[in-house]
C-alpha atoms as a PDB file:
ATOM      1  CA  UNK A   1     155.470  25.628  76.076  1.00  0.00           C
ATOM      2  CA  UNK A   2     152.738  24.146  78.125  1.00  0.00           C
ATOM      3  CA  UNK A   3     153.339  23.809  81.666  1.00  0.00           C
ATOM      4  CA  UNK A   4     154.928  20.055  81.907  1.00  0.00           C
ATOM      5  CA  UNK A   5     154.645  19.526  85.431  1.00  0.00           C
ATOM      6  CA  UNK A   6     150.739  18.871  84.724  1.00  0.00           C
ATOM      7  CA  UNK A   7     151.283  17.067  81.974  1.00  0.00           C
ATOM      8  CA  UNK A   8     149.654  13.405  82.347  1.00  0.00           C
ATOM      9  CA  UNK A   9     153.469  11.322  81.195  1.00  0.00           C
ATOM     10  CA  UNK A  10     155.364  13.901  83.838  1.00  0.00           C
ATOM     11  CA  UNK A  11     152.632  13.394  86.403  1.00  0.00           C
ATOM     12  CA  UNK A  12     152.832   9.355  86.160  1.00  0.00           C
ATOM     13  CA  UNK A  13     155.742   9.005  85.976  1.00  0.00           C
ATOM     14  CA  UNK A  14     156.741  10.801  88.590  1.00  0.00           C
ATOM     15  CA  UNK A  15     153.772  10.070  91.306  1.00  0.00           C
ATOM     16  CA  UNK A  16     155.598   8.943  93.796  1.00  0.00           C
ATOM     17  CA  UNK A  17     157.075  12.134  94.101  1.00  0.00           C
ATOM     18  CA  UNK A  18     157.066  13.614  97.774  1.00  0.00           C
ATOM     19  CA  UNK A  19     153.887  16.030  98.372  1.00  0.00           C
ATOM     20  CA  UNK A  20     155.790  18.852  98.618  1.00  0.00           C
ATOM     21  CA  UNK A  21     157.501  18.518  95.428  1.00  0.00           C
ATOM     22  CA  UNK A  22     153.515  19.707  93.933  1.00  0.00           C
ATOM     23  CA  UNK A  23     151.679  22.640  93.968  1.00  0.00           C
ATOM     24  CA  UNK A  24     148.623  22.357  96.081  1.00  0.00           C
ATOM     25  CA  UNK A  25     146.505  24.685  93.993  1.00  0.00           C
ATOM     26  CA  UNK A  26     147.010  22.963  90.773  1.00  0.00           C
ATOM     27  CA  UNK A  27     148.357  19.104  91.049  1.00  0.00           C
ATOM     28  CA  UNK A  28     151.271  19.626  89.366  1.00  0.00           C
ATOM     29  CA  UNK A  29     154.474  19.261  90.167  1.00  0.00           C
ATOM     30  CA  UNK A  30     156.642  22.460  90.646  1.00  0.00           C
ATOM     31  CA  UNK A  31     159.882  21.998  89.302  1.00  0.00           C
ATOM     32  CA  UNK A  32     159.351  21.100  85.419  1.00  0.00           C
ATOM     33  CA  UNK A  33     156.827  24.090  85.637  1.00  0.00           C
ATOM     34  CA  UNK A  34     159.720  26.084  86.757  1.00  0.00           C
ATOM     35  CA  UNK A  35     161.948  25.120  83.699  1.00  0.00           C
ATOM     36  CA  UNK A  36     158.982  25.750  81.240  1.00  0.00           C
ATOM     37  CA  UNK A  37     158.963  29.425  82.869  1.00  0.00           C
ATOM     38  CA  UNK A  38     162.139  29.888  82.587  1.00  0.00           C
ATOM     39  CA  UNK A  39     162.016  28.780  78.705  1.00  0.00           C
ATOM     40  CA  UNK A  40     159.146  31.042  77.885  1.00  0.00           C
ATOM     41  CA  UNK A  41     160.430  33.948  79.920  1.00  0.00           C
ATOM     42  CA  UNK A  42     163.637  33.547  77.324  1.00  0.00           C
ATOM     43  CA  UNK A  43     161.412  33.092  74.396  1.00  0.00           C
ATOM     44  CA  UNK A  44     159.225  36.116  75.012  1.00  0.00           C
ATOM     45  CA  UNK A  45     162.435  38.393  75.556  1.00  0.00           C
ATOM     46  CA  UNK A  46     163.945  36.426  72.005  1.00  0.00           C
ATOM     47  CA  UNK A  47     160.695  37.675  70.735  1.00  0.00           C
ATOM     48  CA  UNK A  48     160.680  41.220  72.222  1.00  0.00           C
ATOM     49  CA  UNK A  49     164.372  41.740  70.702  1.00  0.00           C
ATOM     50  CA  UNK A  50     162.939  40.643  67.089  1.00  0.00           C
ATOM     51  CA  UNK A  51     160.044  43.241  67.271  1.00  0.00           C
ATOM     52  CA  UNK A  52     162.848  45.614  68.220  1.00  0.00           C
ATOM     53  CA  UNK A  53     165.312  44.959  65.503  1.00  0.00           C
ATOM     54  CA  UNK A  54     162.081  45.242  63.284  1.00  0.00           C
ATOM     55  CA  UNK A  55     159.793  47.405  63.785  1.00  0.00           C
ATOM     56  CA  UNK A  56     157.892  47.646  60.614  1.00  0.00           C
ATOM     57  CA  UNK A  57     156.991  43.420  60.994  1.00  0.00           C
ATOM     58  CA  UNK A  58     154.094  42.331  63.580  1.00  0.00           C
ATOM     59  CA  UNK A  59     155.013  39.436  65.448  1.00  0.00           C
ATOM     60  CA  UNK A  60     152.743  37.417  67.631  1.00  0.00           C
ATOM     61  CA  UNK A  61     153.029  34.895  70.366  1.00  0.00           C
ATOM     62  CA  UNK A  62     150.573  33.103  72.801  1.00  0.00           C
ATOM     63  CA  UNK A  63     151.041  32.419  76.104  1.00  0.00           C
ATOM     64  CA  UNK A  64     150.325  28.434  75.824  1.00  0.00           C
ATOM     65  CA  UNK A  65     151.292  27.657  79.793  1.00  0.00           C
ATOM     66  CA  UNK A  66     149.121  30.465  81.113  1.00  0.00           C
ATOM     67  CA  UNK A  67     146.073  29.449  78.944  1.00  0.00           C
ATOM     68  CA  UNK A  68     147.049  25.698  80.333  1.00  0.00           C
ATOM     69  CA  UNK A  69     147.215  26.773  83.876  1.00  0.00           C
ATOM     70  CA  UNK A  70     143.917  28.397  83.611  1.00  0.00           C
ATOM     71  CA  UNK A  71     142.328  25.386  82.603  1.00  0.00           C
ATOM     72  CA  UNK A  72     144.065  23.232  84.964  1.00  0.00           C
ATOM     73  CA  UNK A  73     142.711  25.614  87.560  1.00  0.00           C
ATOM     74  CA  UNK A  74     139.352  25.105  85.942  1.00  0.00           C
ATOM     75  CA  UNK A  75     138.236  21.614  86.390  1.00  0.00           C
ATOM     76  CA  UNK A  76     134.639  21.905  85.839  1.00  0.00           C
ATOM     77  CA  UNK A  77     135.132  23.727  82.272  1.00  0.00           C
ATOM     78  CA  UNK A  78     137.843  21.086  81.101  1.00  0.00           C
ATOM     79  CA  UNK A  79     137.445  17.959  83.197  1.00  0.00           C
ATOM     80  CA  UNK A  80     140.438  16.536  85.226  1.00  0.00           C
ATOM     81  CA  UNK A  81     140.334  13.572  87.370  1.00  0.00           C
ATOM     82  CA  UNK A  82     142.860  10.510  86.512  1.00  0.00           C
ATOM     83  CA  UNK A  83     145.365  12.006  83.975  1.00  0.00           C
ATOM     84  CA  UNK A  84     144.432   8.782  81.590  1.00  0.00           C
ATOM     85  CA  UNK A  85     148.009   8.108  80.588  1.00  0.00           C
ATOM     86  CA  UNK A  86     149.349   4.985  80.508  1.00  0.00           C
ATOM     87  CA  UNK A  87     153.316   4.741  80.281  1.00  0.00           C
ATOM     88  CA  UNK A  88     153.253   1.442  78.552  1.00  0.00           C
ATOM     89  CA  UNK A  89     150.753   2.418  75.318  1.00  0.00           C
ATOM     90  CA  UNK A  90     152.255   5.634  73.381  1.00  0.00           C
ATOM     91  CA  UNK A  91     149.876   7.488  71.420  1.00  0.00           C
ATOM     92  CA  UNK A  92     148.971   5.147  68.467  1.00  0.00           C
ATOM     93  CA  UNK A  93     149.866   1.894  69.885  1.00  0.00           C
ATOM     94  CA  UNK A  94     147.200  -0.323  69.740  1.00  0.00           C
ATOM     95  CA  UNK A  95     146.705  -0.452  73.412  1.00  0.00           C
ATOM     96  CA  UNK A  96     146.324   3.216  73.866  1.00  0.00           C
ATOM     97  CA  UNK A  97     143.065   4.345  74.630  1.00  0.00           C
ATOM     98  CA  UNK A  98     141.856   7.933  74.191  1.00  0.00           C
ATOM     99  CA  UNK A  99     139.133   9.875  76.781  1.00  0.00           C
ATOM    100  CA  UNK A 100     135.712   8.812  75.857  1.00  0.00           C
ATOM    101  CA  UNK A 101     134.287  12.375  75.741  1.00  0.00           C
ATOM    102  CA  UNK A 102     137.177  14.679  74.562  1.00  0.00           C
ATOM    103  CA  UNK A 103     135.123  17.659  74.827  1.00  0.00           C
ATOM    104  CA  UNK A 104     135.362  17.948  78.520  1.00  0.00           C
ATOM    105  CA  UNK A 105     138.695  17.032  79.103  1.00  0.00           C
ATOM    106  CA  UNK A 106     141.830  18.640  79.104  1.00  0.00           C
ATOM    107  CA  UNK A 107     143.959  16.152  77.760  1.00  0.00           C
ATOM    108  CA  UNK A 108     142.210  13.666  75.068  1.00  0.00           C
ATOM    109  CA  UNK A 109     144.967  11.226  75.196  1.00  0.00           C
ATOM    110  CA  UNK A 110     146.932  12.267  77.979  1.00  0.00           C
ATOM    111  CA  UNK A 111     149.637  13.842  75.670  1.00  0.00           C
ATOM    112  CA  UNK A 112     147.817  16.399  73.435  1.00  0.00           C
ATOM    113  CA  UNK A 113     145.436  18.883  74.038  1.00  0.00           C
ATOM    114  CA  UNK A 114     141.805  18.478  73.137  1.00  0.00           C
ATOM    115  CA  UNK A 115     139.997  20.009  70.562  1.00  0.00           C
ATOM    116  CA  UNK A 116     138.304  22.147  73.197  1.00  0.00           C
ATOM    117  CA  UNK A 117     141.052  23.378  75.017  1.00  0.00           C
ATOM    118  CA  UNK A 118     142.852  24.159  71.939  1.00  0.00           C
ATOM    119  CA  UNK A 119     139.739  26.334  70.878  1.00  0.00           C
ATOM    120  CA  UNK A 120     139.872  27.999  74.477  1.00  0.00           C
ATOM    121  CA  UNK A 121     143.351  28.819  73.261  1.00  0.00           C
ATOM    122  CA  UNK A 122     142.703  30.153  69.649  1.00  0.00           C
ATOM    123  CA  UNK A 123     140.052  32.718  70.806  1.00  0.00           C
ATOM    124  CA  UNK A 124     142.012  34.052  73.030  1.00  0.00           C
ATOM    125  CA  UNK A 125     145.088  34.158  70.658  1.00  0.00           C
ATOM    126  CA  UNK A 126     142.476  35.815  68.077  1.00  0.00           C
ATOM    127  CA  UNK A 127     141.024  37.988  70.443  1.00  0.00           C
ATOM    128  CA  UNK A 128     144.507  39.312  71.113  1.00  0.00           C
ATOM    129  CA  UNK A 129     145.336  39.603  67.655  1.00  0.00           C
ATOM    130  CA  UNK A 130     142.151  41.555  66.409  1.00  0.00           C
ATOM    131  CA  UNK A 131     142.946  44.240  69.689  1.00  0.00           C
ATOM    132  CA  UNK A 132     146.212  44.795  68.553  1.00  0.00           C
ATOM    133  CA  UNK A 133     145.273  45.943  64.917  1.00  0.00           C
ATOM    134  CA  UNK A 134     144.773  49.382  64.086  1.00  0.00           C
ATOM    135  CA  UNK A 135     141.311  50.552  64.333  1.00  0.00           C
ATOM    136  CA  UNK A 136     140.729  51.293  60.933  1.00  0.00           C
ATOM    137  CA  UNK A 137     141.925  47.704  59.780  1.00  0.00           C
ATOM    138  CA  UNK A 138     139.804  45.740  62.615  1.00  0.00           C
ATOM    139  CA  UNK A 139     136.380  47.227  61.544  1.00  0.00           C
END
């Protein structure tokens, strides 16, 4: 999972939260980032006990909130500013709006991840995936 305390919906709707309830490196607020932790720290051991029970199938997973976080912590390569979210207009209501440059955001509607950041993400992911192959398969 992402890390939902920077989501844009958790961040409105909770931004009268008190200052400390935030992290002061990132924006976002601590607690629902602690629950998403605790949710992938259950899902990577879930997936550590499958490779275990077996061995002869490959099984990959990405680390979405660390590849988040990074960009969070990277304005200038994804954009932040506002979160563009408005409670009132869901994504695909006709009042919803959606950034007017998705390429340097993080966010393109406030709910799902651009185009740019989900690239960020995939070459990574493929990266990972081409390391992990045998030598003689990879070339």
């Amino acid at each position: 999972m992402i890390p939902s305390g920077c989501a844009p919906p958790i961040l409105v709707t909770f931004e009268d939260a008190d200052a400390s309830e935030y992290d002061a490196t990132t924006g976002c607020l601590k607690e629902p980032n602690e629950i998403v932790k605790l949710h992938n720290s259950l899902l990577r051991d879930a997936v550590q006990k499958l490779q275990e029970e077996h061995p002869d199938v490959t099984i990959i997973h990405t680390d979405l909130f660390n590849h988040v976080m990074e960009m969070v912590k990277a304005p200038e390569k994804f954009g932040r500013g506002r979160y563009h979210y408005n409670l009132s207009a869901a994504c695909g209501d006709e009042a919803a709006t959606t950034c007017e440059d998705p390429s340097t955001h993080l966010f393109w509607d406030g709910v799902h991840l651009t185009e740019a950041a989900y690239h960020y993400i995939a070459e990574d992911w493929l990266n990972t995936i081409v390391s992990s192959l045998p030598t003689t398969l990879s070339s």
